[in-house]
C-alpha atoms as a PDB file:
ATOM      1  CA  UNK A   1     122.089 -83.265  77.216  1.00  0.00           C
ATOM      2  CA  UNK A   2     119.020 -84.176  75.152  1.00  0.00           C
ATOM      3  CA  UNK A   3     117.426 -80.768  74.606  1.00  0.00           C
ATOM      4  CA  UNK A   4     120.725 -78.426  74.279  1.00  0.00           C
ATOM      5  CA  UNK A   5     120.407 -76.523  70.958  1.00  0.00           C
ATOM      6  CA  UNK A   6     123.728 -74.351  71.317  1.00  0.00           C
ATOM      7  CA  UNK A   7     122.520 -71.479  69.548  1.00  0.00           C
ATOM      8  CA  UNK A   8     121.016 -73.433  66.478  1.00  0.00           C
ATOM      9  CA  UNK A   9     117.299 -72.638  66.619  1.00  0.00           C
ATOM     10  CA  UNK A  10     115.394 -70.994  64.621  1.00  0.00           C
ATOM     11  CA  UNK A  11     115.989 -67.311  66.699  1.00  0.00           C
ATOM     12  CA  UNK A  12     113.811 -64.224  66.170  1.00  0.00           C
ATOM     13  CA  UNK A  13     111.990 -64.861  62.519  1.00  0.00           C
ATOM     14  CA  UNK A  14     109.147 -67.550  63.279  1.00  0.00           C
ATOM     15  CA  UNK A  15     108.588 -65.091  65.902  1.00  0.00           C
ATOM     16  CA  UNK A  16     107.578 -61.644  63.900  1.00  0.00           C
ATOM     17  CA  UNK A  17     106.391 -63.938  61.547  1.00  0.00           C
ATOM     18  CA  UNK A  18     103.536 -65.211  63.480  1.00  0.00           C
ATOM     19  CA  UNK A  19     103.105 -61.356  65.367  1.00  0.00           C
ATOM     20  CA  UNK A  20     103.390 -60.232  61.482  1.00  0.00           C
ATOM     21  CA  UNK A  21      99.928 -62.774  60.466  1.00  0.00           C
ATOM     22  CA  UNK A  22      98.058 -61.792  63.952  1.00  0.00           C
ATOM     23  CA  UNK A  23      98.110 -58.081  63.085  1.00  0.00           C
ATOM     24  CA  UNK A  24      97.023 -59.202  59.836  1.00  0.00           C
ATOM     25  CA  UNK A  25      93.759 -61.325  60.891  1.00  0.00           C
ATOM     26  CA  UNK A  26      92.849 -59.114  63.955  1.00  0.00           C
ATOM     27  CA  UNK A  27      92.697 -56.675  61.463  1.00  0.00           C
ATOM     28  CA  UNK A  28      91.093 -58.284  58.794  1.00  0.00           C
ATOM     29  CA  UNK A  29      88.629 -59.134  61.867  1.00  0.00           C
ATOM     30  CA  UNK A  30      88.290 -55.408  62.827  1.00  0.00           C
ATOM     31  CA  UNK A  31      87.585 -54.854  59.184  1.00  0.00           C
ATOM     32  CA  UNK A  32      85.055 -57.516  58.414  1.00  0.00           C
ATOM     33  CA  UNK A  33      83.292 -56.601  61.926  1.00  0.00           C
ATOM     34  CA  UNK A  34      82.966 -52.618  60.659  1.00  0.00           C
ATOM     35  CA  UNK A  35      82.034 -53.552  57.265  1.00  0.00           C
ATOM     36  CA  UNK A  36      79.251 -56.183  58.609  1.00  0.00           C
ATOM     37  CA  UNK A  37      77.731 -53.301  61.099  1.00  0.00           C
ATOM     38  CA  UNK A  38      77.846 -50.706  58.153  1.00  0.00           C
ATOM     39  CA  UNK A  39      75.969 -53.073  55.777  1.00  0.00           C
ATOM     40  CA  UNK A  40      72.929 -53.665  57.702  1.00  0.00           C
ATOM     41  CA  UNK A  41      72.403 -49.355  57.578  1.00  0.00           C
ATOM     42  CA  UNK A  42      72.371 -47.351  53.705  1.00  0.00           C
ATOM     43  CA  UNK A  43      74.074 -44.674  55.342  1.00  0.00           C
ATOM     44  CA  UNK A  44      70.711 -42.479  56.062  1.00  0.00           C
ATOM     45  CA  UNK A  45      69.052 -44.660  58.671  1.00  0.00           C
ATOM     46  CA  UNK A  46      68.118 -46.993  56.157  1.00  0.00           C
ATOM     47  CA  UNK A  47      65.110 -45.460  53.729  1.00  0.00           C
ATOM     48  CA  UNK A  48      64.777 -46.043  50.780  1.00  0.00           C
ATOM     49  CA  UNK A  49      64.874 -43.055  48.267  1.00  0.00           C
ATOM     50  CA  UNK A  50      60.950 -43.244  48.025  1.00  0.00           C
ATOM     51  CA  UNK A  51      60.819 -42.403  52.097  1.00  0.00           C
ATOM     52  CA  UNK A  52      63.475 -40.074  51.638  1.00  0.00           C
ATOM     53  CA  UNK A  53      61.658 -37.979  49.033  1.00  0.00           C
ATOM     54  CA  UNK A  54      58.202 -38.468  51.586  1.00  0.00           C
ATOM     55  CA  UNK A  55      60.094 -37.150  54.691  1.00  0.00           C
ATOM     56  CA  UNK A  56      61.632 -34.306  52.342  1.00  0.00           C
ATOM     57  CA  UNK A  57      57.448 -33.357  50.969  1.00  0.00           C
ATOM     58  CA  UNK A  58      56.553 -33.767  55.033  1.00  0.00           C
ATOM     59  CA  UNK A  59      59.222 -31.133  56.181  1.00  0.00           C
ATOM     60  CA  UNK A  60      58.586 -28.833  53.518  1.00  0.00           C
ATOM     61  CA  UNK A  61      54.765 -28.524  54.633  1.00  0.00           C
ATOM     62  CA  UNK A  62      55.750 -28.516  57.965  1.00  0.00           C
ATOM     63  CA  UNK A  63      57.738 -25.480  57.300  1.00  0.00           C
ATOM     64  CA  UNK A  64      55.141 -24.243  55.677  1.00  0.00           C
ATOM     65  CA  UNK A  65      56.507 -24.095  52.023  1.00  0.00           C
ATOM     66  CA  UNK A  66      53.746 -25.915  50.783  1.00  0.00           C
ATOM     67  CA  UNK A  67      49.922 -25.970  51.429  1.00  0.00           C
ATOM     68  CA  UNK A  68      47.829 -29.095  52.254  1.00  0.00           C
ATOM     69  CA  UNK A  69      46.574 -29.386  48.834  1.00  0.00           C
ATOM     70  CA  UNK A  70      50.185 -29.420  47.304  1.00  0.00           C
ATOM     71  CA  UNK A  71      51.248 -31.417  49.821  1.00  0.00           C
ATOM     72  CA  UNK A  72      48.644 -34.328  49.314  1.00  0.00           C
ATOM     73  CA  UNK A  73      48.623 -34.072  45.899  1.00  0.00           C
ATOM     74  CA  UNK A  74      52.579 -34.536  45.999  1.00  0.00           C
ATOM     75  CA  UNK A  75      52.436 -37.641  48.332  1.00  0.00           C
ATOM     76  CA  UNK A  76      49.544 -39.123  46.475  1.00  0.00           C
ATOM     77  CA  UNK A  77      51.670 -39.343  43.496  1.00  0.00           C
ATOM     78  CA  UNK A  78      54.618 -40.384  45.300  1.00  0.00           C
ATOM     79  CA  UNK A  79      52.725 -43.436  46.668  1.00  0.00           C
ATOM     80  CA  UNK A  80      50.710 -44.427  43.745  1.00  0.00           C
ATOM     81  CA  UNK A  81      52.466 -47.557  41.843  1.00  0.00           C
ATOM     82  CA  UNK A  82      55.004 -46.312  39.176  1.00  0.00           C
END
């Protein structure tokens, strides 16, 4: 009768304990995991607000808003070194 406990273990608590801290990490895994795919990407495919102003200046003269001379004039400056 070597291993008889008669009712004195530890019960239920170690148990939701440890269910309790594996919620916890596979969620703080979940997390991390979202966070690291997010942070390779600004949010707008990744451009920086220099190609974001160029792609604006390219759709406008492709709507036609804008002529060809506005329109080169406006990405010259926009690519010439601040």
């Amino acid at each position: 009768m070597m291993y008889q406990w008669d009712g004195a273990g530890w019960g239920i608590g170690p148990w939701l304990v440890m269910a309790a801290v594996m919620l916890v990490v596979g969620g703080a895994v979940a997390v991390a995991m979202v966070v690291l795919a997010r942070g390779s990407y600004s949010g707008r495919g990744g451009l920086t607000p220099h190609h974001d102003a160029e792609r604006i200046l390219t759709e406008r003269f492709a709507r036609g808003e804008i002529d060809e001379q506005e329109f080169l004039a406006r990405r010259a400056a926009l690519r010439s070194p601040d």
